[in-house]
N, C-alpha and C. Protein backbone atom coordinates (compact mmCIF):
# COMPACT_ATOMS: atom_id res chain seq x y z
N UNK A 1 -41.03 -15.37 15.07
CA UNK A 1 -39.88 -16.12 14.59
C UNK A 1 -39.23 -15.42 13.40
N UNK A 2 -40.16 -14.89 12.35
CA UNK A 2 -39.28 -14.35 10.84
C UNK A 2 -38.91 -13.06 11.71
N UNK A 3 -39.40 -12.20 12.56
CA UNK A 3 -38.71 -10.89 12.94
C UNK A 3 -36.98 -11.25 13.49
N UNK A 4 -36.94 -12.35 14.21
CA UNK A 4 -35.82 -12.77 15.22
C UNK A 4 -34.99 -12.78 14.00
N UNK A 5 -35.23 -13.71 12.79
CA UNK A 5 -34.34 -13.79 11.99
C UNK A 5 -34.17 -12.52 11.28
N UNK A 6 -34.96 -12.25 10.77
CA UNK A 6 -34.25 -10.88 10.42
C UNK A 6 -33.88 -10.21 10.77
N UNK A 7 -34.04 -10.27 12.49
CA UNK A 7 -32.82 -8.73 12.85
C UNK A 7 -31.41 -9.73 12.91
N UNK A 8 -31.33 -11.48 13.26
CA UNK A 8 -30.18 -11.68 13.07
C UNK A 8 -29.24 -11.69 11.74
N UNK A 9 -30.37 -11.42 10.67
CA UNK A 9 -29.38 -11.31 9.55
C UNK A 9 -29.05 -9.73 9.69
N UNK A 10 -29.81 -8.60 10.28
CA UNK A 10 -29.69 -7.74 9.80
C UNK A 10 -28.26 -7.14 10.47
N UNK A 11 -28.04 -8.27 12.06
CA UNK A 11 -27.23 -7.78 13.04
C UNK A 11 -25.56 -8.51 11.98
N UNK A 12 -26.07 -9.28 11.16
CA UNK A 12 -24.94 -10.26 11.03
C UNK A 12 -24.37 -9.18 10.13
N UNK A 13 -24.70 -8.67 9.16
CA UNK A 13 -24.59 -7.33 7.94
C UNK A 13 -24.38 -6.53 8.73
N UNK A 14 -25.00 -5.75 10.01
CA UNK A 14 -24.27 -4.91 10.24
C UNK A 14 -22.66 -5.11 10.91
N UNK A 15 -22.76 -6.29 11.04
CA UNK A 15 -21.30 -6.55 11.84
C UNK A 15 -20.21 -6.88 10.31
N UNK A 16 -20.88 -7.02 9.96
CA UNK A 16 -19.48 -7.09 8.22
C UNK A 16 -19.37 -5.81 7.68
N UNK A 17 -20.11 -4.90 8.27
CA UNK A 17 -19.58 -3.72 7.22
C UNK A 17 -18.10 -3.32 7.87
N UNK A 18 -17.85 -3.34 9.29
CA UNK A 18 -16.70 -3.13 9.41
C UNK A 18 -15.49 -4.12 8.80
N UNK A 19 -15.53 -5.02 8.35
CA UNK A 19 -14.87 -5.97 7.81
C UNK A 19 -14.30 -5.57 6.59
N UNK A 20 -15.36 -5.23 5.76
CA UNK A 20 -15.27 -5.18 4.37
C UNK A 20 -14.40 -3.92 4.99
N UNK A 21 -14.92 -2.75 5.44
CA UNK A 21 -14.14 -1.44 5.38
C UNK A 21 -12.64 -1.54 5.37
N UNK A 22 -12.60 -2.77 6.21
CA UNK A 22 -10.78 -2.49 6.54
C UNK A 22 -9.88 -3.37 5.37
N UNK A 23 -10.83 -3.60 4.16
CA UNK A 23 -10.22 -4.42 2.83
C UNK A 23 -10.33 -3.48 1.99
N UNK A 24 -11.18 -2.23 2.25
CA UNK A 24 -11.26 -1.40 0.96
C UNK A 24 -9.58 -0.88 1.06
N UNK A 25 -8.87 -0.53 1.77
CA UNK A 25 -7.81 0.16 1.35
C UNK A 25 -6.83 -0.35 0.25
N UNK A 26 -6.43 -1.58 0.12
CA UNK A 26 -5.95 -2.39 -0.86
C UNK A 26 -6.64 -2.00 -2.26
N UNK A 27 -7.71 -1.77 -2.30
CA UNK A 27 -8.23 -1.72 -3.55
C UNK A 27 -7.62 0.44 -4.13
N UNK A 28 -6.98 1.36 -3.07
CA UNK A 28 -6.38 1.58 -3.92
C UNK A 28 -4.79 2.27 -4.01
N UNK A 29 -4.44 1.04 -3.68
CA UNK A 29 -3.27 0.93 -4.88
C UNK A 29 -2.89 0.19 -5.73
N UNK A 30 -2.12 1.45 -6.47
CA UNK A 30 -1.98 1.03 -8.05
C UNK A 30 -1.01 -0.33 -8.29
N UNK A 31 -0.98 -0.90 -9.07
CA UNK A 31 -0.24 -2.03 -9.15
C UNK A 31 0.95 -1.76 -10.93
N UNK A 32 0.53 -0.57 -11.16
CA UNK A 32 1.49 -0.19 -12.20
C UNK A 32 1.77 1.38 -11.76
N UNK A 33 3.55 1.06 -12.42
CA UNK A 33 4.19 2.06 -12.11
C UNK A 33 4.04 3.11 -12.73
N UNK A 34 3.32 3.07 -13.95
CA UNK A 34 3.17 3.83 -15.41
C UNK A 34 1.55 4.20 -15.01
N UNK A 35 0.72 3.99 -14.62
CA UNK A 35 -0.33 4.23 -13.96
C UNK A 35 -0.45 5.32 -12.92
N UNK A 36 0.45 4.71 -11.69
CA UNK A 36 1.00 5.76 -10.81
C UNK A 36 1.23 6.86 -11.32
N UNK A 37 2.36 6.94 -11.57
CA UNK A 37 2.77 8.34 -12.36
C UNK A 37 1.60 9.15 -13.20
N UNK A 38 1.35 8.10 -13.68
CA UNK A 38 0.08 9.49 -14.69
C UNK A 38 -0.62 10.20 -13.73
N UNK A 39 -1.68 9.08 -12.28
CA UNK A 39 -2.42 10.10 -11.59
C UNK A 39 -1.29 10.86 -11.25
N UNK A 40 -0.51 10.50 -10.56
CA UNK A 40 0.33 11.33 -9.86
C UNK A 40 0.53 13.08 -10.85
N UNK A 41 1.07 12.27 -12.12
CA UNK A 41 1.16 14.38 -12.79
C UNK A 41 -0.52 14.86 -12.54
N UNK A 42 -1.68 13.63 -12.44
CA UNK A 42 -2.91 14.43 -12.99
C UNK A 42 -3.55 15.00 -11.54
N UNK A 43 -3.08 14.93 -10.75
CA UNK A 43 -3.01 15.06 -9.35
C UNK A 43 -2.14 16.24 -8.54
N UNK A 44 -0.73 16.16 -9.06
CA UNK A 44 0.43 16.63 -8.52
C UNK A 44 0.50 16.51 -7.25
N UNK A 45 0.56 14.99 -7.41
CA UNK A 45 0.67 14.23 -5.40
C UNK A 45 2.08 13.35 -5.71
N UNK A 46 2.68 13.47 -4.93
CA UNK A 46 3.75 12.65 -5.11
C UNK A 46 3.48 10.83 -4.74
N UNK A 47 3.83 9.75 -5.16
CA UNK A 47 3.68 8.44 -5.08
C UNK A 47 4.42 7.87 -3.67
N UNK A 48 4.02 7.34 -3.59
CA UNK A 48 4.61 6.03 -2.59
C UNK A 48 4.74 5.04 -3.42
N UNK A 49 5.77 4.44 -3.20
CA UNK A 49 5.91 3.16 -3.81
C UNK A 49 6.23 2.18 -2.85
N UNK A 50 5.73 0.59 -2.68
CA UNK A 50 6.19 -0.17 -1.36
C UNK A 50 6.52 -1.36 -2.53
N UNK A 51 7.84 -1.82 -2.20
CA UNK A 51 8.42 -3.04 -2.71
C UNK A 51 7.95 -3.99 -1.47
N UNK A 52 7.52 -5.09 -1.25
CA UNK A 52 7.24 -5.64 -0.37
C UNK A 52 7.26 -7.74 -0.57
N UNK A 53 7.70 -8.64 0.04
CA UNK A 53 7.36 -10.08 -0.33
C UNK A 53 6.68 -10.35 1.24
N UNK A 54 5.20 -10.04 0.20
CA UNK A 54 3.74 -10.46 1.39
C UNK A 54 3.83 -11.52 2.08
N UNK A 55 4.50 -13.12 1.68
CA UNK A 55 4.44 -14.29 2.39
C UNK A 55 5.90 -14.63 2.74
N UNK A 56 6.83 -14.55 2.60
CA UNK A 56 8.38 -14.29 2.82
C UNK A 56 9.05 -13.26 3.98
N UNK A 57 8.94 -12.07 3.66
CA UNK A 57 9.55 -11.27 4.27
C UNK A 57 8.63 -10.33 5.83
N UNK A 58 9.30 -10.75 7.33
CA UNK A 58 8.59 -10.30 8.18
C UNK A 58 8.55 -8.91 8.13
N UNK A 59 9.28 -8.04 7.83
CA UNK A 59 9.12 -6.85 8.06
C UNK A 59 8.15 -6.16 7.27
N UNK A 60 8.23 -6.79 5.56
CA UNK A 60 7.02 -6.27 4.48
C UNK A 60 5.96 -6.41 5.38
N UNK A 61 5.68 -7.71 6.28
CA UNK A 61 4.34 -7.89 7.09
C UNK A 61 3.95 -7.36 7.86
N UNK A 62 4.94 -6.60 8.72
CA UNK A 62 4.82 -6.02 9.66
C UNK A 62 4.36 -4.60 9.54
N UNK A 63 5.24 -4.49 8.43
CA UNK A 63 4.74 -2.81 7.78
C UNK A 63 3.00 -2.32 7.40
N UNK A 64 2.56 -3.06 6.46
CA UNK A 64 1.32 -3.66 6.16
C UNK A 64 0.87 -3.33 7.28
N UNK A 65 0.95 -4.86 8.11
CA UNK A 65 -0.43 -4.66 9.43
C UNK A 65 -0.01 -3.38 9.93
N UNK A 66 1.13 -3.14 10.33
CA UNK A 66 0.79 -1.89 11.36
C UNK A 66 0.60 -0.44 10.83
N UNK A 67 0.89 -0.70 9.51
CA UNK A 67 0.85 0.99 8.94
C UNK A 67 -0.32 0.88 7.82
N UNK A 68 0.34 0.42 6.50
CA UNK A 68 -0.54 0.63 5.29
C UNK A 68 -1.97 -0.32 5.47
N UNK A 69 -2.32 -1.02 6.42
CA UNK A 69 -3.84 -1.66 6.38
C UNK A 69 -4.31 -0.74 7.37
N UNK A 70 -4.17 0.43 8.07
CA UNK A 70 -4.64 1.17 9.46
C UNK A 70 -5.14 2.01 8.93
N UNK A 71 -6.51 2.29 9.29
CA UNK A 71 -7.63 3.62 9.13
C UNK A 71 -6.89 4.88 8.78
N UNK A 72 -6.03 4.94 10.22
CA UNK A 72 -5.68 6.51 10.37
C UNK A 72 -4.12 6.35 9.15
N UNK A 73 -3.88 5.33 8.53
CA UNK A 73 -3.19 5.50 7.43
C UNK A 73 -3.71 5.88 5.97
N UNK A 74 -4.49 5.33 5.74
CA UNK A 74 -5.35 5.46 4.94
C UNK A 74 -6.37 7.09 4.70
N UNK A 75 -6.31 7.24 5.80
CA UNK A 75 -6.70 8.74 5.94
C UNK A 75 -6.02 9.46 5.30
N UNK A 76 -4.68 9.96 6.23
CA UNK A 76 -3.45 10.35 5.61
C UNK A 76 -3.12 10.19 4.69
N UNK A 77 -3.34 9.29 3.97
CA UNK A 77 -2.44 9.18 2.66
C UNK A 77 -3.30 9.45 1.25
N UNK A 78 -4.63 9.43 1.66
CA UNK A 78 -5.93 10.01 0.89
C UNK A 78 -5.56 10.80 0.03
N UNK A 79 -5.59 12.44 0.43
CA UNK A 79 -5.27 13.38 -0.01
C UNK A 79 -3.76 13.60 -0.65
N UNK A 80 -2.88 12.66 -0.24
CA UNK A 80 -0.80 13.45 -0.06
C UNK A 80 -0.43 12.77 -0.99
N UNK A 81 -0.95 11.79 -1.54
CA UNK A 81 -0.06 9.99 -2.01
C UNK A 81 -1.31 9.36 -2.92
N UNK A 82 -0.50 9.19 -3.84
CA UNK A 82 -0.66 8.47 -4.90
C UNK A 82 0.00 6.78 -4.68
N UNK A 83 -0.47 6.07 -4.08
CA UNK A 83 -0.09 4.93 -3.75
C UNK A 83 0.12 3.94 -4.99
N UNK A 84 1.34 3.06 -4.64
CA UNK A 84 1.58 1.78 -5.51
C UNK A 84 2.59 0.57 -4.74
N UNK A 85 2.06 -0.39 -5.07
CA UNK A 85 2.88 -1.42 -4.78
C UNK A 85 2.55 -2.72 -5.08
N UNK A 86 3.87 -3.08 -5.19
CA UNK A 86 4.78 -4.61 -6.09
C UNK A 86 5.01 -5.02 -4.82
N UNK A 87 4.99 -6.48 -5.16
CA UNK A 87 4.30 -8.03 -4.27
C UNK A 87 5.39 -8.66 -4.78
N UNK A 88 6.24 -9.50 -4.21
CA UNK A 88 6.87 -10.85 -4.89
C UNK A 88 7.07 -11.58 -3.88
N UNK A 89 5.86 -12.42 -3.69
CA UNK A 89 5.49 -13.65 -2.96
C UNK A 89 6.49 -14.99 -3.54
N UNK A 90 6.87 -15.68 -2.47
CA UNK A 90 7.76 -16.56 -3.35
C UNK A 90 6.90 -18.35 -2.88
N UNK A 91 5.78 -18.35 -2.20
CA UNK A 91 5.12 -19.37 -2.39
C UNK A 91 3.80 -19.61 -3.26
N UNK A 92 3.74 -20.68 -4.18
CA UNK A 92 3.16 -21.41 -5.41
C UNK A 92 1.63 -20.65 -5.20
N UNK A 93 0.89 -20.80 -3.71
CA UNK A 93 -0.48 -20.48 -4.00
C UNK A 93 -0.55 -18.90 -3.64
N UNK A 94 0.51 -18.18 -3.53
CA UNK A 94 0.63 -16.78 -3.70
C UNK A 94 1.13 -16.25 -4.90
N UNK A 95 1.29 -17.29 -5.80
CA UNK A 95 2.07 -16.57 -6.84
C UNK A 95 0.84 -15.58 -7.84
N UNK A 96 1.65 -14.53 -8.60
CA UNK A 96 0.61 -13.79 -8.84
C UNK A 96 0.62 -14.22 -10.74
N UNK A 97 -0.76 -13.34 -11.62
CA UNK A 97 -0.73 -13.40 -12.45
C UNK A 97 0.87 -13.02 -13.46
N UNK A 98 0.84 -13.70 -14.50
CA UNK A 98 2.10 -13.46 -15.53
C UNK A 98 2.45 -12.37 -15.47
N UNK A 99 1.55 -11.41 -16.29
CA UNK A 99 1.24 -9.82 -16.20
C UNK A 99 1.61 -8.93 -15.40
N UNK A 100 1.03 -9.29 -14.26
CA UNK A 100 1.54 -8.54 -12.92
C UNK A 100 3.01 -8.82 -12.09
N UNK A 101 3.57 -9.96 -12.94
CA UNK A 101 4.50 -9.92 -12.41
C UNK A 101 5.40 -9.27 -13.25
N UNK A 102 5.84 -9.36 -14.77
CA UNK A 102 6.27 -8.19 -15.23
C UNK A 102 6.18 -6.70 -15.03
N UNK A 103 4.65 -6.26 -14.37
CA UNK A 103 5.03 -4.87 -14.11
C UNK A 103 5.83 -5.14 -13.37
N UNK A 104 5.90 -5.94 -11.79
CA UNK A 104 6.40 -6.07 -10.82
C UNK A 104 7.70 -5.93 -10.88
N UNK A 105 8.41 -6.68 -11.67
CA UNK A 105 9.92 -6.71 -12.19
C UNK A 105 10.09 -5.41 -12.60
N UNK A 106 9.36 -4.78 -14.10
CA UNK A 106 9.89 -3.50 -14.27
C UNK A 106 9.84 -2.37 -13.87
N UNK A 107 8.98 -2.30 -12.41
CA UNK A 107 9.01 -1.13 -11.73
C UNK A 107 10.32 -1.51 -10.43
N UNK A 108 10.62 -3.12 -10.19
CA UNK A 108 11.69 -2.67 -9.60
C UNK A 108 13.12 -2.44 -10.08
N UNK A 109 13.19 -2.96 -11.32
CA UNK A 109 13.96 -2.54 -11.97
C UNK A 109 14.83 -0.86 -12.23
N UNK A 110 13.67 -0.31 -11.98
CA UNK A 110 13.68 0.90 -12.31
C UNK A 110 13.86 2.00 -10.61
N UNK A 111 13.17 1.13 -9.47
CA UNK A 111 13.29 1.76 -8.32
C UNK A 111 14.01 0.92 -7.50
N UNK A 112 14.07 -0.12 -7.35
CA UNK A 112 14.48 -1.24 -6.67
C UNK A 112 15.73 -2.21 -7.16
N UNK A 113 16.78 -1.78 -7.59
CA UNK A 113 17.23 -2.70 -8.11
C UNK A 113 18.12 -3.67 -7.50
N UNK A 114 18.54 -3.08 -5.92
CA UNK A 114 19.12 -3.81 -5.28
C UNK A 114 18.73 -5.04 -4.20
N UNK A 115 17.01 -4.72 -4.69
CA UNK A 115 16.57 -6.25 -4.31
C UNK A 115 16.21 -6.20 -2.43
N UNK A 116 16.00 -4.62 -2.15
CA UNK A 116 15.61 -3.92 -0.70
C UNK A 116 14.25 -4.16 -0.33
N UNK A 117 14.00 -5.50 0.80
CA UNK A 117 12.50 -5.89 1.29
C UNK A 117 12.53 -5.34 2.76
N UNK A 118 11.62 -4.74 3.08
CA UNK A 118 10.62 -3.62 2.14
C UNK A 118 11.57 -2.83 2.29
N UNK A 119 11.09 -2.20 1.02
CA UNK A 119 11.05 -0.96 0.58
C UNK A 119 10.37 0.33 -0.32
N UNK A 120 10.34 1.64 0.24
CA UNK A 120 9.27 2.20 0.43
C UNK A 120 10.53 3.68 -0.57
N UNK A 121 9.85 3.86 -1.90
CA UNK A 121 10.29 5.40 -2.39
C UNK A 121 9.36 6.16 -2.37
N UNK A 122 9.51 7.17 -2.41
CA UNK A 122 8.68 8.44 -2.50
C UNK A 122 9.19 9.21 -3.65
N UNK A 123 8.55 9.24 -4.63
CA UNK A 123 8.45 10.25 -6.13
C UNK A 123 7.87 11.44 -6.12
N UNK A 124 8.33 12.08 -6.97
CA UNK A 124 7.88 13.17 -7.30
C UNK A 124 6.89 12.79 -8.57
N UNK A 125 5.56 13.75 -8.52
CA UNK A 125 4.80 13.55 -9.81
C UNK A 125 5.28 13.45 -11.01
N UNK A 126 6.33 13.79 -11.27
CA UNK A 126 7.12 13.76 -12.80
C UNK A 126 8.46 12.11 -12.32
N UNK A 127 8.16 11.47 -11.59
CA UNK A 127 9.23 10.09 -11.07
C UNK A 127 10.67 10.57 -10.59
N UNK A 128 10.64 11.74 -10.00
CA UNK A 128 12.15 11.83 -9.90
C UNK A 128 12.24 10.99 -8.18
N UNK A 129 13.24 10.51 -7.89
CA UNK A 129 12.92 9.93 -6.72
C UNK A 129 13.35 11.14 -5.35
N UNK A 130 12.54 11.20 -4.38
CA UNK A 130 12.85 12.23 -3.00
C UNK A 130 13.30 11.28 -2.19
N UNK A 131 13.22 10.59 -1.88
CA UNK A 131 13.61 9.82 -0.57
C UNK A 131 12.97 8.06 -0.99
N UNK A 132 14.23 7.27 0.33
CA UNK A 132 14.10 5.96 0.24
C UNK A 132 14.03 5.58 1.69
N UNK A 133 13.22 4.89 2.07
CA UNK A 133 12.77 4.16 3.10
C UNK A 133 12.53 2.83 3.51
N UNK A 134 11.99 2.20 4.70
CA UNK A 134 11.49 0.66 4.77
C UNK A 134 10.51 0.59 6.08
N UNK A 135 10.92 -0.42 7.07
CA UNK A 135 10.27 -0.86 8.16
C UNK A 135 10.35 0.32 9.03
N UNK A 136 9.74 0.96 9.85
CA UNK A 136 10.06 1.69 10.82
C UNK A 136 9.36 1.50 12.19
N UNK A 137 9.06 0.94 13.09
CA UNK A 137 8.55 0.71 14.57
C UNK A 137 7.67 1.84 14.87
N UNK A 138 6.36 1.55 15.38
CA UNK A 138 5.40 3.14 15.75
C UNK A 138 4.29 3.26 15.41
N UNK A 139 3.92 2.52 14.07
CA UNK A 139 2.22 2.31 14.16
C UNK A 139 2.50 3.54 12.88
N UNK A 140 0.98 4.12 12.85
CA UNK A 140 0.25 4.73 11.58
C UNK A 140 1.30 6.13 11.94
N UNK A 141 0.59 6.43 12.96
CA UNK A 141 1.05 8.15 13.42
C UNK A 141 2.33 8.32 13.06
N UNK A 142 3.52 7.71 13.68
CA UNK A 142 4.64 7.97 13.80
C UNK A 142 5.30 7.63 12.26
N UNK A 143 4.84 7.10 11.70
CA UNK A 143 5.10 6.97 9.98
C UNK A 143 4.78 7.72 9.39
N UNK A 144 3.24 8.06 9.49
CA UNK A 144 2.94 9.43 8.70
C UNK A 144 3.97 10.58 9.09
N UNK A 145 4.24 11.00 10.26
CA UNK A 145 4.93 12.05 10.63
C UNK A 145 6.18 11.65 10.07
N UNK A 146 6.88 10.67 9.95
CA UNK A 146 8.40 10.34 9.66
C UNK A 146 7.93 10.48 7.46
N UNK A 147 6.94 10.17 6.94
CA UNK A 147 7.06 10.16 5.79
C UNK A 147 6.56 11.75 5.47
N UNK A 148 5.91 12.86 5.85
CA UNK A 148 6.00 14.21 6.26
C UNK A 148 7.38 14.90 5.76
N UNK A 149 8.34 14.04 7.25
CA UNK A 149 9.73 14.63 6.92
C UNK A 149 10.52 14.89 5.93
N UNK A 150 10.10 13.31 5.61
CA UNK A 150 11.17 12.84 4.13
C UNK A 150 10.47 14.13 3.35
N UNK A 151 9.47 14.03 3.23
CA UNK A 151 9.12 15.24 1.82
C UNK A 151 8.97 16.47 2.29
N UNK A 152 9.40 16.95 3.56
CA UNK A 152 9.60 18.77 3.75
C UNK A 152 11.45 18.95 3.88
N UNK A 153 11.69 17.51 3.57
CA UNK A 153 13.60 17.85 3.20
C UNK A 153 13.76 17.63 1.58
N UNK A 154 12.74 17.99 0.60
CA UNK A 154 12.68 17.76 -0.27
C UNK A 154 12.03 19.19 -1.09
């Protein structure tokens, strides 16, 4: 009887490690713009930046699931990208800390000012901006290759 259970706990753990894996990617990006940039010079990777409203806007959602939460995105963007992105959820139990919402404001301030969901810049390590983007149809692959472009016309 204690063997049965322990291989069912052991089967239950092994079935969450894939779980957890597909939450680690969130953990990294940066959530300041002034952050970004530093790895970015300490790096010399250029940033992504994603303006996005997580509970509001379908396309921010769409982008997400099909690109920036995907393995083979996350791969890609490992090595190339210095990732960041601002959230402005506009329902009460999504709302985020005080703090974070000021960066939020002053990084779109500064990249975003016309209020473009989603939207996706690409910087240069020193913030100059290369290209502006958003939703695009195609999954991981066909984004990576389309965000490629933007920065070999640059």
């Amino acid at each position: 009887m204690r063997f049965v259970i322990l291989t069912g706990i052991v089967a239950a753990l092994a079935g969450a490690t894939p779980a957890f894996a597909q939450t680690a990617p969130t953990d990294t990006w940066n959530t300041s713009l002034p952050a970004a940039l530093q790895q970015a010079q300490a790096t010399q990777r250029p940033v992504l930046v994603v303006f996005s409203g997580s509970d509001w806007c379908k396309p921010c959602m769409m982008l997400k699931q099909e690109v920036f939460d995907q393995p083979e995105f996350v791969q890609f963007a490992k090595d190339r990208f210095v990732l960041a992105r601002f959230d402005f959820p506009r329902t009460k139990k999504n709302r985020l800390p005080d703090s974070q919402v000021k960066l939020n404001e002053e990084a779109a301030a500064k990249l975003n000012r016309d209020g473009t969901f989603p939207s996706v810049v690409l910087l240069s390590p020193t913030g100059q901006v290369l290209a502006r983007t958003g939703y695009r149809p195609g999954g991981p692959a066909a984004y990576d290759t389309y965000l490629e472009q933007l920065l070999a016309k640059k």
